[in-house]
C-alpha atoms as a PDB file:
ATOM      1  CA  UNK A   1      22.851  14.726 -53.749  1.00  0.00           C
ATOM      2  CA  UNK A   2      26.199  16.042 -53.288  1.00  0.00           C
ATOM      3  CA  UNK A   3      27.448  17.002 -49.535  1.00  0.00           C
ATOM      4  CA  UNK A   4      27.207  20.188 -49.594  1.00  0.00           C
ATOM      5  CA  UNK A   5      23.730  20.117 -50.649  1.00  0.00           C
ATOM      6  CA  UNK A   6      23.075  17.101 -47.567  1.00  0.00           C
ATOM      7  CA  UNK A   7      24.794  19.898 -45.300  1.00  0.00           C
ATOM      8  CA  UNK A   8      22.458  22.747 -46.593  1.00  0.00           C
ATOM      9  CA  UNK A   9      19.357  20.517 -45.249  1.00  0.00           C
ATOM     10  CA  UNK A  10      20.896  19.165 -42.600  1.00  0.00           C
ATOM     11  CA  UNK A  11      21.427  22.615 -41.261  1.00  0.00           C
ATOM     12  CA  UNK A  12      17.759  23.887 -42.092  1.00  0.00           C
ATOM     13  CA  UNK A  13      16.153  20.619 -40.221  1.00  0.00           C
ATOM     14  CA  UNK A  14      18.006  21.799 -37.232  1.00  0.00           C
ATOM     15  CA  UNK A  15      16.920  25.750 -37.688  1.00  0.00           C
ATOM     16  CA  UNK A  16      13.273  23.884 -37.872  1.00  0.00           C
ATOM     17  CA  UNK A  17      13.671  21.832 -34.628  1.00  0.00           C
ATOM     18  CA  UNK A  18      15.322  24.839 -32.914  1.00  0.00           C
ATOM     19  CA  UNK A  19      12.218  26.833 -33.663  1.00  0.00           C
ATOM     20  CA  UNK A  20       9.734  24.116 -32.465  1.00  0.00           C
ATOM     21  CA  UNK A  21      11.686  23.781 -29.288  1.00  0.00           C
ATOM     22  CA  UNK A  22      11.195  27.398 -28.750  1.00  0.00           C
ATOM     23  CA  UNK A  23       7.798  27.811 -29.728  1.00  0.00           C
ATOM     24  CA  UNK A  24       6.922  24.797 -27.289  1.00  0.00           C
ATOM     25  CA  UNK A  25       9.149  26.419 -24.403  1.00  0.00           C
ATOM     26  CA  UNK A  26       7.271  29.621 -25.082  1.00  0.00           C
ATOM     27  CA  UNK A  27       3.680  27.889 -24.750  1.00  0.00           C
ATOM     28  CA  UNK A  28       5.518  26.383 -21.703  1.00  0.00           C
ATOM     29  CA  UNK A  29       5.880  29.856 -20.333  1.00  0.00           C
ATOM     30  CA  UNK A  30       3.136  31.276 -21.203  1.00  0.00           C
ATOM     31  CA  UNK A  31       0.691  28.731 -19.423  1.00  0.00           C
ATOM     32  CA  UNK A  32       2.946  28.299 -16.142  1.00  0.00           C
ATOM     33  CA  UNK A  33       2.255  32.700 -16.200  1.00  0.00           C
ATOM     34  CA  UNK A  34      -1.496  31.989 -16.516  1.00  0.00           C
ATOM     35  CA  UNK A  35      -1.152  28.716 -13.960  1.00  0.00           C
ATOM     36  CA  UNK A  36       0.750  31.206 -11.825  1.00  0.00           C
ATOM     37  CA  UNK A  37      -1.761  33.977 -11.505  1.00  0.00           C
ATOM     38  CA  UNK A  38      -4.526  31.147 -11.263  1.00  0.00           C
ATOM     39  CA  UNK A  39      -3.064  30.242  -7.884  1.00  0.00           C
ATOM     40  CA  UNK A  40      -2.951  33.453  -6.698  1.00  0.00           C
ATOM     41  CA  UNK A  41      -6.679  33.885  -7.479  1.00  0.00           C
ATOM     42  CA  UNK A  42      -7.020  30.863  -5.607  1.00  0.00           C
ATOM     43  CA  UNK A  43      -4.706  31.738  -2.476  1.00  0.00           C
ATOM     44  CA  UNK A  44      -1.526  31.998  -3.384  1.00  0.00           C
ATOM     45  CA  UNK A  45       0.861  29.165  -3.891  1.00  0.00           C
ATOM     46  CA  UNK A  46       2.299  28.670  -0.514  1.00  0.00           C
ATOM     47  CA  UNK A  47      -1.600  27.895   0.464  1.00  0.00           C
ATOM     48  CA  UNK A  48      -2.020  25.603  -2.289  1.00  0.00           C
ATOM     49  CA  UNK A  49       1.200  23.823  -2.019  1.00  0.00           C
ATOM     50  CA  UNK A  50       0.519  23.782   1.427  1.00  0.00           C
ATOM     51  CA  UNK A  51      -2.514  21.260   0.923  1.00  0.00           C
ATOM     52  CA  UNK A  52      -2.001  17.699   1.000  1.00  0.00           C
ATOM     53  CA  UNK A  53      -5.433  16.472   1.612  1.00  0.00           C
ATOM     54  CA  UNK A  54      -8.279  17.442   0.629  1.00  0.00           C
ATOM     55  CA  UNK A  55     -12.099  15.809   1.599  1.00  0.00           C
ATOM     56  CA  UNK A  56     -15.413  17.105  -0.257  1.00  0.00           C
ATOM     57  CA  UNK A  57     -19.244  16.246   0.922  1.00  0.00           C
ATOM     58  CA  UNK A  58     -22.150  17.346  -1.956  1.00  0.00           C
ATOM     59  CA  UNK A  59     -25.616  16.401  -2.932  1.00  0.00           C
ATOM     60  CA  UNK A  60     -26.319  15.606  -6.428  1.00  0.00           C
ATOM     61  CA  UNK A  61     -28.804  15.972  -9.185  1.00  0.00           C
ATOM     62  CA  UNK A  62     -27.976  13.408 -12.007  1.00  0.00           C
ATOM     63  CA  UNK A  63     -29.999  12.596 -14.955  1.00  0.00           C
ATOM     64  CA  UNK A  64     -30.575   8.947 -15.912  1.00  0.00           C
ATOM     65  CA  UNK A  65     -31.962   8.775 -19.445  1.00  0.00           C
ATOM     66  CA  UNK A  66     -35.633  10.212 -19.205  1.00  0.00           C
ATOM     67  CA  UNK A  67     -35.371   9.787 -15.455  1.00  0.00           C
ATOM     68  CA  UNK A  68     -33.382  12.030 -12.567  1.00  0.00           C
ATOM     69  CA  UNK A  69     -31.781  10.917  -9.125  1.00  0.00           C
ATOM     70  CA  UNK A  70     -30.537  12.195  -6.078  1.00  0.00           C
ATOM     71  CA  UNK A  71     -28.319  11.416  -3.730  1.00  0.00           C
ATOM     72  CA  UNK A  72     -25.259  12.061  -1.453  1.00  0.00           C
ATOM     73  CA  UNK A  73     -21.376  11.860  -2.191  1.00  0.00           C
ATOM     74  CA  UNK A  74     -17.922  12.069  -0.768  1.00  0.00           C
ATOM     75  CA  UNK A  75     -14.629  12.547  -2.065  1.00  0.00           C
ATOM     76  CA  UNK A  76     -11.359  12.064  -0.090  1.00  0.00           C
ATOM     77  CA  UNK A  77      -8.294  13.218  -2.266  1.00  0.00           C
ATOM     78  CA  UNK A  78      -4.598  12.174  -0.294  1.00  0.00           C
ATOM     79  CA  UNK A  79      -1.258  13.146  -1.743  1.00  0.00           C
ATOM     80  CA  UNK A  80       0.690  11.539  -3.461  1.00  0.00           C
ATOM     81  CA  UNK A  81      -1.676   8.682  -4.900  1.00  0.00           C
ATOM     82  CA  UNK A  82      -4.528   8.143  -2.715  1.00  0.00           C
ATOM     83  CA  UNK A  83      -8.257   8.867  -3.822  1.00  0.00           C
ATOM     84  CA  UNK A  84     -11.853   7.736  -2.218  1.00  0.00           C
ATOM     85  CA  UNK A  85     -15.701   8.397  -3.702  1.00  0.00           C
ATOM     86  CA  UNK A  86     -18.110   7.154  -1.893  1.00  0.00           C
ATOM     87  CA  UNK A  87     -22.036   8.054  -3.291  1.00  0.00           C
ATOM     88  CA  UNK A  88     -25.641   6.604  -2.766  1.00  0.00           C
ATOM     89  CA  UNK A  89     -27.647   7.604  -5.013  1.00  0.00           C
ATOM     90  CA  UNK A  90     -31.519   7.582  -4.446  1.00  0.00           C
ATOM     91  CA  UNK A  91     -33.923   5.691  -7.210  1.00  0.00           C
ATOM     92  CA  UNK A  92     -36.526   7.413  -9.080  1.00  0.00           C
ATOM     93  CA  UNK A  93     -38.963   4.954  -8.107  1.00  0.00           C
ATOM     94  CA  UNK A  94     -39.844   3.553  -5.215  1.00  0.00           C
ATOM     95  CA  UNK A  95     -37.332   3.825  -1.826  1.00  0.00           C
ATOM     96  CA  UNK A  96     -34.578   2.095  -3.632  1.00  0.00           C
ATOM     97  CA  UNK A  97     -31.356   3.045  -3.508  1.00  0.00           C
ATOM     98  CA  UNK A  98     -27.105   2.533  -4.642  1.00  0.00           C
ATOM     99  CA  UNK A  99     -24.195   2.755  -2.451  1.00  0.00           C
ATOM    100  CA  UNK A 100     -20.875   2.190  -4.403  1.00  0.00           C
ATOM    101  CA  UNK A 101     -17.619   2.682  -3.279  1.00  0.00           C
ATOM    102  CA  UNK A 102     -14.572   2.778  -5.151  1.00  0.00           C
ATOM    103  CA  UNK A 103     -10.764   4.601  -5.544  1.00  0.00           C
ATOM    104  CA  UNK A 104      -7.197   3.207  -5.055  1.00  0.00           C
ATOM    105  CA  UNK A 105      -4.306   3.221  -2.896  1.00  0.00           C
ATOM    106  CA  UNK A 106      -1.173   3.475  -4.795  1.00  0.00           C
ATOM    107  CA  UNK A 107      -1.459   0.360  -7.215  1.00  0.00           C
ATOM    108  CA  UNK A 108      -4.417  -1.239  -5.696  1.00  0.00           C
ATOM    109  CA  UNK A 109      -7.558  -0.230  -6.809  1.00  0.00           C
ATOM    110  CA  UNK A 110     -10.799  -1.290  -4.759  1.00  0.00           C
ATOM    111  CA  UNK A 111     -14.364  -0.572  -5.606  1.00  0.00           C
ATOM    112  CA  UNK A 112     -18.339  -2.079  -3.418  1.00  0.00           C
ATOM    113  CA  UNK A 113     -21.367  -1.355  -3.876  1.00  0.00           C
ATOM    114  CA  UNK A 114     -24.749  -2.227  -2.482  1.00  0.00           C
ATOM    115  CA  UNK A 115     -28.413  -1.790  -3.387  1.00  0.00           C
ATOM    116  CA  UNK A 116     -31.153  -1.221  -0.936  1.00  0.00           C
ATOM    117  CA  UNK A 117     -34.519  -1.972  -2.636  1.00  0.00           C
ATOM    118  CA  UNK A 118     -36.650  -0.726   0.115  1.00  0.00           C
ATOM    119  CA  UNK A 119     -39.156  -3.175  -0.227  1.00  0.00           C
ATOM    120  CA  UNK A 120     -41.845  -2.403  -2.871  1.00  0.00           C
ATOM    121  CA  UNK A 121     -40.856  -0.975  -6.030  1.00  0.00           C
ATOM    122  CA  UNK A 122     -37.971  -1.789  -8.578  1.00  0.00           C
ATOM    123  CA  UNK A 123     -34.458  -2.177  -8.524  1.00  0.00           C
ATOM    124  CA  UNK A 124     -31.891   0.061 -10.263  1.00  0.00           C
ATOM    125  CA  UNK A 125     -27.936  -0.649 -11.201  1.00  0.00           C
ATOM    126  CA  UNK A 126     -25.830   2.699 -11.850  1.00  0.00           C
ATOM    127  CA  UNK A 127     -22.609   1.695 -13.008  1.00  0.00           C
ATOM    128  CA  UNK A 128     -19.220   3.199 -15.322  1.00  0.00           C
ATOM    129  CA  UNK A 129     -18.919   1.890 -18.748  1.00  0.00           C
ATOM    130  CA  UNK A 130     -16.185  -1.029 -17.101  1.00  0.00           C
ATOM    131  CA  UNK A 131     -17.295  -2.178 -14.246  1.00  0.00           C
ATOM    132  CA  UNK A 132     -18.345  -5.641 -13.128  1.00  0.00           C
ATOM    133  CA  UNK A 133     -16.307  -8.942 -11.519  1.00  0.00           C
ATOM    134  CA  UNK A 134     -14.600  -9.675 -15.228  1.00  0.00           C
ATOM    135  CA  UNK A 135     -13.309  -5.834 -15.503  1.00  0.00           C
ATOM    136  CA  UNK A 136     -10.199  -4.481 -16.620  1.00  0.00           C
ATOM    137  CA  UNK A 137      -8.625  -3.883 -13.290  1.00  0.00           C
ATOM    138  CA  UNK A 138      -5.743  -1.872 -14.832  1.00  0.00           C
ATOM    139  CA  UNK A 139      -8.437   0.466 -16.878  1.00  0.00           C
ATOM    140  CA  UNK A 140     -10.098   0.657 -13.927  1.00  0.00           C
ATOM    141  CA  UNK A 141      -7.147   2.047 -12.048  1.00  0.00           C
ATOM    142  CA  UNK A 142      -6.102   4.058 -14.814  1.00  0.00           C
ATOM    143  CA  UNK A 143      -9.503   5.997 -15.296  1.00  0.00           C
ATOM    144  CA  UNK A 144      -9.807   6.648 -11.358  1.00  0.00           C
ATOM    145  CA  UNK A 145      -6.155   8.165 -11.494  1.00  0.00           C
ATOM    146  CA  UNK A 146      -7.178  10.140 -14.424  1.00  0.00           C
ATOM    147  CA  UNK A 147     -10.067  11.535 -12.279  1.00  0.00           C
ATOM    148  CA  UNK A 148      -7.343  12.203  -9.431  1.00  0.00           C
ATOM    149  CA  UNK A 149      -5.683  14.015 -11.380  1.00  0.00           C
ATOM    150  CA  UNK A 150      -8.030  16.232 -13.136  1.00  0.00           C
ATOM    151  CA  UNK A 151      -9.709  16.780  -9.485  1.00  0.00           C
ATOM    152  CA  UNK A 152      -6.624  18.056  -8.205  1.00  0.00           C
ATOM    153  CA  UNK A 153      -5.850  20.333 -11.281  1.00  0.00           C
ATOM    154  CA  UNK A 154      -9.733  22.176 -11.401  1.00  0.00           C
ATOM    155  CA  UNK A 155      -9.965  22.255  -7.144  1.00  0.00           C
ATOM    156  CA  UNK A 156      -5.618  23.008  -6.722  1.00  0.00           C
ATOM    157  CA  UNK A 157      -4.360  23.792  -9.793  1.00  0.00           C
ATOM    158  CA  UNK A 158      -2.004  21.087  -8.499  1.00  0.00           C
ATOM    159  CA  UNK A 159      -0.160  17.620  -9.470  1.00  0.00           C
ATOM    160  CA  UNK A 160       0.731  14.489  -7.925  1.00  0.00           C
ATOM    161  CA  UNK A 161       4.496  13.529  -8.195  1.00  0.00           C
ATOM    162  CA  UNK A 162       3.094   9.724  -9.142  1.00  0.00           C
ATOM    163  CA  UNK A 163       1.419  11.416 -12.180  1.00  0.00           C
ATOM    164  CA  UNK A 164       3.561  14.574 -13.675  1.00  0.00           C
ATOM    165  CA  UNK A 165       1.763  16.320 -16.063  1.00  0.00           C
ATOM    166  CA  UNK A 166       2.716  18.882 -18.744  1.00  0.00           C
ATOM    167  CA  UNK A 167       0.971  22.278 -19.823  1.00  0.00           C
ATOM    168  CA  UNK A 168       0.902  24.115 -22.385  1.00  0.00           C
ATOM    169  CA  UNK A 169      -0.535  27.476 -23.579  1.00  0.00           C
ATOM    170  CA  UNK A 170      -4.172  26.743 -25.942  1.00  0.00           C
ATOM    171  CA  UNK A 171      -5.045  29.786 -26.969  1.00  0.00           C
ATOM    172  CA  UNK A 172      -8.045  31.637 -26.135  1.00  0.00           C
ATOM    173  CA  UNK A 173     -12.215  30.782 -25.654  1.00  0.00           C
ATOM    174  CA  UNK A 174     -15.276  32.578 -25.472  1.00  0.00           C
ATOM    175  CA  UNK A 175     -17.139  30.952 -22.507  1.00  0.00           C
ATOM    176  CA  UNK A 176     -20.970  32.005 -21.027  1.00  0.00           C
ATOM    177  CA  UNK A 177     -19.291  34.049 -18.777  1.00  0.00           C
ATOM    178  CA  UNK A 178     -16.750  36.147 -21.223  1.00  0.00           C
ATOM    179  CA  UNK A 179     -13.281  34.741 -22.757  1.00  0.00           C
ATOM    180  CA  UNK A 180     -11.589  32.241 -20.950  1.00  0.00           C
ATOM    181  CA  UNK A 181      -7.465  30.965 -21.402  1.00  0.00           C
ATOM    182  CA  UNK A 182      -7.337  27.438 -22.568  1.00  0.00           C
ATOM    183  CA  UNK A 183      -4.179  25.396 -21.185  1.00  0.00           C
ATOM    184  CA  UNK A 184      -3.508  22.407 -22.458  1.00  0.00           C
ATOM    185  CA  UNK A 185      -2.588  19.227 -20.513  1.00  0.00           C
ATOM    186  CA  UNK A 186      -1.048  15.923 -20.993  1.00  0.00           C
ATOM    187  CA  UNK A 187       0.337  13.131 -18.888  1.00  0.00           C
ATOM    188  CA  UNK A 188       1.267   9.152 -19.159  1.00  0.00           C
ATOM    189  CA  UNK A 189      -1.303   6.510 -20.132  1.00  0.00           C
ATOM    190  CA  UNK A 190      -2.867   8.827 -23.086  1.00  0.00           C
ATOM    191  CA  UNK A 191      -4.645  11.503 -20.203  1.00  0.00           C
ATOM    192  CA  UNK A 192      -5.335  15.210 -21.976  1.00  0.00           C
ATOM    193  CA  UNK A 193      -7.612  17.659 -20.619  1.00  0.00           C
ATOM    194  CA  UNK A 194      -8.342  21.476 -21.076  1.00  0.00           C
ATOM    195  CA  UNK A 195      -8.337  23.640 -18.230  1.00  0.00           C
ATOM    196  CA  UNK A 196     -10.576  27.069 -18.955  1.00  0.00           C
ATOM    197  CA  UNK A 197      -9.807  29.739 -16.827  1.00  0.00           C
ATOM    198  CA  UNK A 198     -11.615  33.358 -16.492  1.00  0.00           C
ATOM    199  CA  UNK A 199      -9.576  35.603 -18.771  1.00  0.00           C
ATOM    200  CA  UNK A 200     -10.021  38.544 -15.962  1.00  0.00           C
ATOM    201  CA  UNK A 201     -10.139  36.523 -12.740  1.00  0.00           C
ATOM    202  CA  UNK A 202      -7.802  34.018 -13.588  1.00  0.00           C
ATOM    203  CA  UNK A 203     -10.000  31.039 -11.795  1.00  0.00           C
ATOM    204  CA  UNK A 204     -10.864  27.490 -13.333  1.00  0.00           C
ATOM    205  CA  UNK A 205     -14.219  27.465 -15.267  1.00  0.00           C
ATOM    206  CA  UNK A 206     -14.485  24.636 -16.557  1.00  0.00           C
ATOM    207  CA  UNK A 207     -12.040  21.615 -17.623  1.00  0.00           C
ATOM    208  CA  UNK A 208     -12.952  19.229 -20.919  1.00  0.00           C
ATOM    209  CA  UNK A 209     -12.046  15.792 -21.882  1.00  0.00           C
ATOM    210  CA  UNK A 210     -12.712  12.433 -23.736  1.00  0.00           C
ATOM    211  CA  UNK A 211     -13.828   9.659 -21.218  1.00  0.00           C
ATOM    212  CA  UNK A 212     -15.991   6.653 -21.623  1.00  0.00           C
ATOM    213  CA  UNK A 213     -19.509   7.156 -21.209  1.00  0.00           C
ATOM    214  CA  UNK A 214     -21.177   6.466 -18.233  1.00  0.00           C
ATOM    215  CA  UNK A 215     -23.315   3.158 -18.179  1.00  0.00           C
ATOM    216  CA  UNK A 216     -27.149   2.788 -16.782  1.00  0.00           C
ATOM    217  CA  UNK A 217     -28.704  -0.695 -16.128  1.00  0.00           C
ATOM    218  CA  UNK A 218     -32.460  -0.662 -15.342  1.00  0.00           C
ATOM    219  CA  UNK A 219     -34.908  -3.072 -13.643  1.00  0.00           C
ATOM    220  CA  UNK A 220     -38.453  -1.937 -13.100  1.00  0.00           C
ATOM    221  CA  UNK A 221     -40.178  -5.375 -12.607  1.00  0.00           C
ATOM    222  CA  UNK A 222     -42.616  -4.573 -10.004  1.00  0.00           C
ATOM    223  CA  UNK A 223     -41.714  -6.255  -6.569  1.00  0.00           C
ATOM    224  CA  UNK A 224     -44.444  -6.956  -3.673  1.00  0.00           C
ATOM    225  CA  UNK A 225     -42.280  -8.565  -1.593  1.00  0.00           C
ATOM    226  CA  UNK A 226     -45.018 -11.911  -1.331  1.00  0.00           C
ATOM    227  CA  UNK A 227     -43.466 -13.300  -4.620  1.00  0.00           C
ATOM    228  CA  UNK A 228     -40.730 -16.060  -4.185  1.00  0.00           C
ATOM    229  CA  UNK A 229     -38.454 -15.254  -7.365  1.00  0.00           C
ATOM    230  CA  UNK A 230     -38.485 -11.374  -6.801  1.00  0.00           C
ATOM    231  CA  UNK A 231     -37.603 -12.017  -3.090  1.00  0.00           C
ATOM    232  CA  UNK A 232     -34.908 -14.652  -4.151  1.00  0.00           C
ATOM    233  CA  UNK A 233     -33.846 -11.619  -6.903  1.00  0.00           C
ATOM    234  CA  UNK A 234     -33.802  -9.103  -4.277  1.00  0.00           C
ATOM    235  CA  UNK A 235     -31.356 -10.984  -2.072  1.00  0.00           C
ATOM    236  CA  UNK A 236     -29.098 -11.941  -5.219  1.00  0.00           C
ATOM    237  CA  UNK A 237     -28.571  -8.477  -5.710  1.00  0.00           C
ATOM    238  CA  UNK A 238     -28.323  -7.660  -2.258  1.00  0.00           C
ATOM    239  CA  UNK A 239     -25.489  -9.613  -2.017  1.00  0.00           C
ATOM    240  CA  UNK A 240     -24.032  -8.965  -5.944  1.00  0.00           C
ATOM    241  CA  UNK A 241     -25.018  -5.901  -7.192  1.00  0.00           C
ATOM    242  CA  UNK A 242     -23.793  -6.112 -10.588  1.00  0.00           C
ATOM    243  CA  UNK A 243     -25.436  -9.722 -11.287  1.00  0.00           C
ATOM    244  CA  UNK A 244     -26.617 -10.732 -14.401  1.00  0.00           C
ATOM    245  CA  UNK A 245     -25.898  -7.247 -15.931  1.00  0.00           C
ATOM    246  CA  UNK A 246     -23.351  -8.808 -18.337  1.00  0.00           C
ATOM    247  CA  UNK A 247     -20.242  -6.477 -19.716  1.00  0.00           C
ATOM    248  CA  UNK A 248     -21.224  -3.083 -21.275  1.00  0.00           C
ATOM    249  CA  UNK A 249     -20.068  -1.908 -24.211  1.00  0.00           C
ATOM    250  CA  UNK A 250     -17.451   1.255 -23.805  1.00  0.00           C
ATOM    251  CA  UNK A 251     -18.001   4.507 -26.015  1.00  0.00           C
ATOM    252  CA  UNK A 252     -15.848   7.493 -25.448  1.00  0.00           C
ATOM    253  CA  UNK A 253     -17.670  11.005 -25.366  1.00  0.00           C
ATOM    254  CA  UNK A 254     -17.057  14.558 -24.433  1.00  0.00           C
ATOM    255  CA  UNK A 255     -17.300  15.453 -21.255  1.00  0.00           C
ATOM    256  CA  UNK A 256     -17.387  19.265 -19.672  1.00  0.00           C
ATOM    257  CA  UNK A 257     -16.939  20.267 -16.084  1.00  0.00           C
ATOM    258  CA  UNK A 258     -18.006  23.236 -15.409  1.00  0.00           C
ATOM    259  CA  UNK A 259     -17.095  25.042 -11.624  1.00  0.00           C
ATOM    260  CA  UNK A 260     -18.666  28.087  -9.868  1.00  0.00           C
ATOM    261  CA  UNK A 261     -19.607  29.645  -6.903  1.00  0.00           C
ATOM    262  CA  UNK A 262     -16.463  29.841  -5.471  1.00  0.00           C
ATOM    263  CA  UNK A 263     -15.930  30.667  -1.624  1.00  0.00           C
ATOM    264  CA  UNK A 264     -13.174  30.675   0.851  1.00  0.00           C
ATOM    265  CA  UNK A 265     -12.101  27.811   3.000  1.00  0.00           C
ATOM    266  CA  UNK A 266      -9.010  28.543   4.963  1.00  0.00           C
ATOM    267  CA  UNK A 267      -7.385  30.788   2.939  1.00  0.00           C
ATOM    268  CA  UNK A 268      -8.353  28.664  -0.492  1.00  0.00           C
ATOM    269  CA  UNK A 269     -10.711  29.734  -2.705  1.00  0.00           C
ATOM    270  CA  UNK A 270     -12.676  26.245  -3.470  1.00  0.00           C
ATOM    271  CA  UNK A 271     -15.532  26.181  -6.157  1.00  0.00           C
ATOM    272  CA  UNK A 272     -19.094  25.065  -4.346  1.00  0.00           C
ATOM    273  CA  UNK A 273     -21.263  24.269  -7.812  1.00  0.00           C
ATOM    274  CA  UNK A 274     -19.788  21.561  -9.795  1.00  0.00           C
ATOM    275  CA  UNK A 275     -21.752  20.850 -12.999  1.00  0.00           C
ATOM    276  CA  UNK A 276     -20.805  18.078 -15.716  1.00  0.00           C
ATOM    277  CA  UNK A 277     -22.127  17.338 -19.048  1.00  0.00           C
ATOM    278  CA  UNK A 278     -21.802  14.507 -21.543  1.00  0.00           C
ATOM    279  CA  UNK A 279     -21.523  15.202 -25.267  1.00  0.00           C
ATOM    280  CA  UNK A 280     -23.350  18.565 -25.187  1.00  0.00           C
ATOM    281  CA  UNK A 281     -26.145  17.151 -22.322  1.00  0.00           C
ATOM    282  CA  UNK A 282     -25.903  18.602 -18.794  1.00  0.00           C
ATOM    283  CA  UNK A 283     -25.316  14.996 -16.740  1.00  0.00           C
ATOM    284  CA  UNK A 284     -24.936  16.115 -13.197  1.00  0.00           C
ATOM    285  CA  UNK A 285     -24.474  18.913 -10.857  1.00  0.00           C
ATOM    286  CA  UNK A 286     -23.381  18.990  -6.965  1.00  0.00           C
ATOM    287  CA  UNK A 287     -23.488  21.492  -4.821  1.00  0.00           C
ATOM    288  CA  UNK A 288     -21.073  21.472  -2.051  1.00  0.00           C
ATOM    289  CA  UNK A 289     -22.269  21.249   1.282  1.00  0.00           C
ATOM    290  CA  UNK A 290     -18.643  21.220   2.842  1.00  0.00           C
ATOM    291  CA  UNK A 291     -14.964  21.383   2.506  1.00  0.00           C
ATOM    292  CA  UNK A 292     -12.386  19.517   4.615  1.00  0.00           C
ATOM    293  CA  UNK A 293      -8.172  21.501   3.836  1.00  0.00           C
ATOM    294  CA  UNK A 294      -5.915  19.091   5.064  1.00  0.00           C
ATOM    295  CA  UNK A 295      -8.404  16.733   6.790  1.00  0.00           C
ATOM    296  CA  UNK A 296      -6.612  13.650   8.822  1.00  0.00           C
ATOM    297  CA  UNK A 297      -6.685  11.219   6.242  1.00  0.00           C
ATOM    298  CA  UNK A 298      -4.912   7.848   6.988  1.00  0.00           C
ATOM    299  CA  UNK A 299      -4.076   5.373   4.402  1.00  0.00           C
ATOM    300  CA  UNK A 300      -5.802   2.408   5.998  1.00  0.00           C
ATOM    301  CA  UNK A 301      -9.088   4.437   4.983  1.00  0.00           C
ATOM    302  CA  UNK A 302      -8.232   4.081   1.148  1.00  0.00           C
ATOM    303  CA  UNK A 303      -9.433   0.353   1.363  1.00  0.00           C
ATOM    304  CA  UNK A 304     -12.872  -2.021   0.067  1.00  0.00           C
END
């Protein structure tokens, strides 16, 4: 190859990456235009900006296999890298029910739970696809950030300066309720979602990603409470929830988040039905019972 013929290419691999560069900086602008008007929708950005904390309370409707539950949950979201969900979730059988706590404070992640049997009936273990006392603690920390961070994108269109993220324009998508721009995202540790929003109202409808699939341990030995080994049971799991349970195997599926119903709460417009499915499946849905902008959070609170 002679040099003038190396210089030739040389030159057209640089025209190439010039023309990459500028596509990519104009799906850069082209999603911080759509971000831009997305805040507005939502309040403006001197009201979003403006919100450092955020705290949510819901009821839920989850399905479990053939089954459903109830239940009750909280979310406490604290800027820059704090994050708190606490739920109890109500059995389908008997008056059994799950408490479990977990989120992280900076680097340390924490995570409880407890199960109530109420006396007669069976005992149920909800758990994600890592959990347990031999768990990956920095997968664990990783996956609740990831949920941080998508939270604050669908409820703020907003990032934490511990976890930059990057956006780009994804073309369009015909949703249930009419055509919908897709931005993409991406950030450290592999996280990607797609944020939806209304094409004419410019608000979130829904955000999709790949996450590990939710895990679902069942017991329905019957319990009377008269004999010996289901009372001896009852108190083992009392006191270690996750006993015997052994480590569950991790499969990564779809997952869709889907957000409605949106109403003001001091000067931010804050979605009040939150509905997820799970490779096609509706999962879940909460309905908000009440929004806390800028709530007193203290970072002894983010603890076990």
């Amino acid at each position: 190859m002679s040099r003038k013929q190396r210089t030739v290419i040389s030159i057209v691999a640089m025209l190439l990456l010039s023309a990459v560069e500028i596509r990519a900086q104009d799906s850069s602008k082209r999603a911080e235009d759509l971000l831009s008007k997305a805040r507005q929708a939502l309040g403006g950005d001197a009201k979003l900006k403006a919100v450092q904390s955020l705290s949510l309370s819901a009821t839920f409707d989850r399905v479990l296999g053939e089954m459903r539950a109830d239940g009750e949950i909280e979310l406490d979201l604290m800027l820059p890298d704090k994050f708190k969900k606490l739920e109890t979730m109500n059995l389908p059988m008997g008056k059994a029910s799950v408490t479990r706590l977990e989120g992280f404070n900076g680097d340390e992640h924490f995570a409880d739970s407890k199960t109530n049997s109420g006396g007669a009936g069976g005992v149920m273990i909800f758990r994600g696809p890592a959990d347990g006392p031999d768990a990956d603690k920095k997968r664990l920390l990783n996956a609740l950030r990831n949920e941080f961070a998508r939270d604050l994108v669908m409820l703020l269109l907003s990032t934490s300066e511990t976890m930059p993220l990057e956006f780009s324009y994804g073309g369009e998508a015909q949703s249930d309720d009419g055509m919908a721009d897709v931005i993409d995202i991406r950030g450290s540790e592999g996280f990607a979602a797609k944020l939806f929003l209304d094409k004419q109202e410019h608000r979130p409808l829904m955000m999709s990603y790949r996450a590990a699939a939710p895990q679902v341990k069942l017991m329905t030995k019957s319990i009377d409470g008269k004999d010996p080994e289901a009372k001896k049971r009852i108190e083992e799991l009392k006191k270690n929830p996750e006993a015997g349970l052994g480590k569950p195997e991790i499969k990564e599926v779809d997952v869709q988040i889907f957000l409605s119903e949106y109403q003001e709460v001091n000067g931010v417009m804050l979605p009040h039905k939150i509905s997820r499915s799970v490779d096609g499946k509706p999962a879940e849905e909460w309905t908000i019972k009440k929004y806390k902008v800028n709530p007193p959070l203290r970072a002894e609170q983010f603890k076990k």
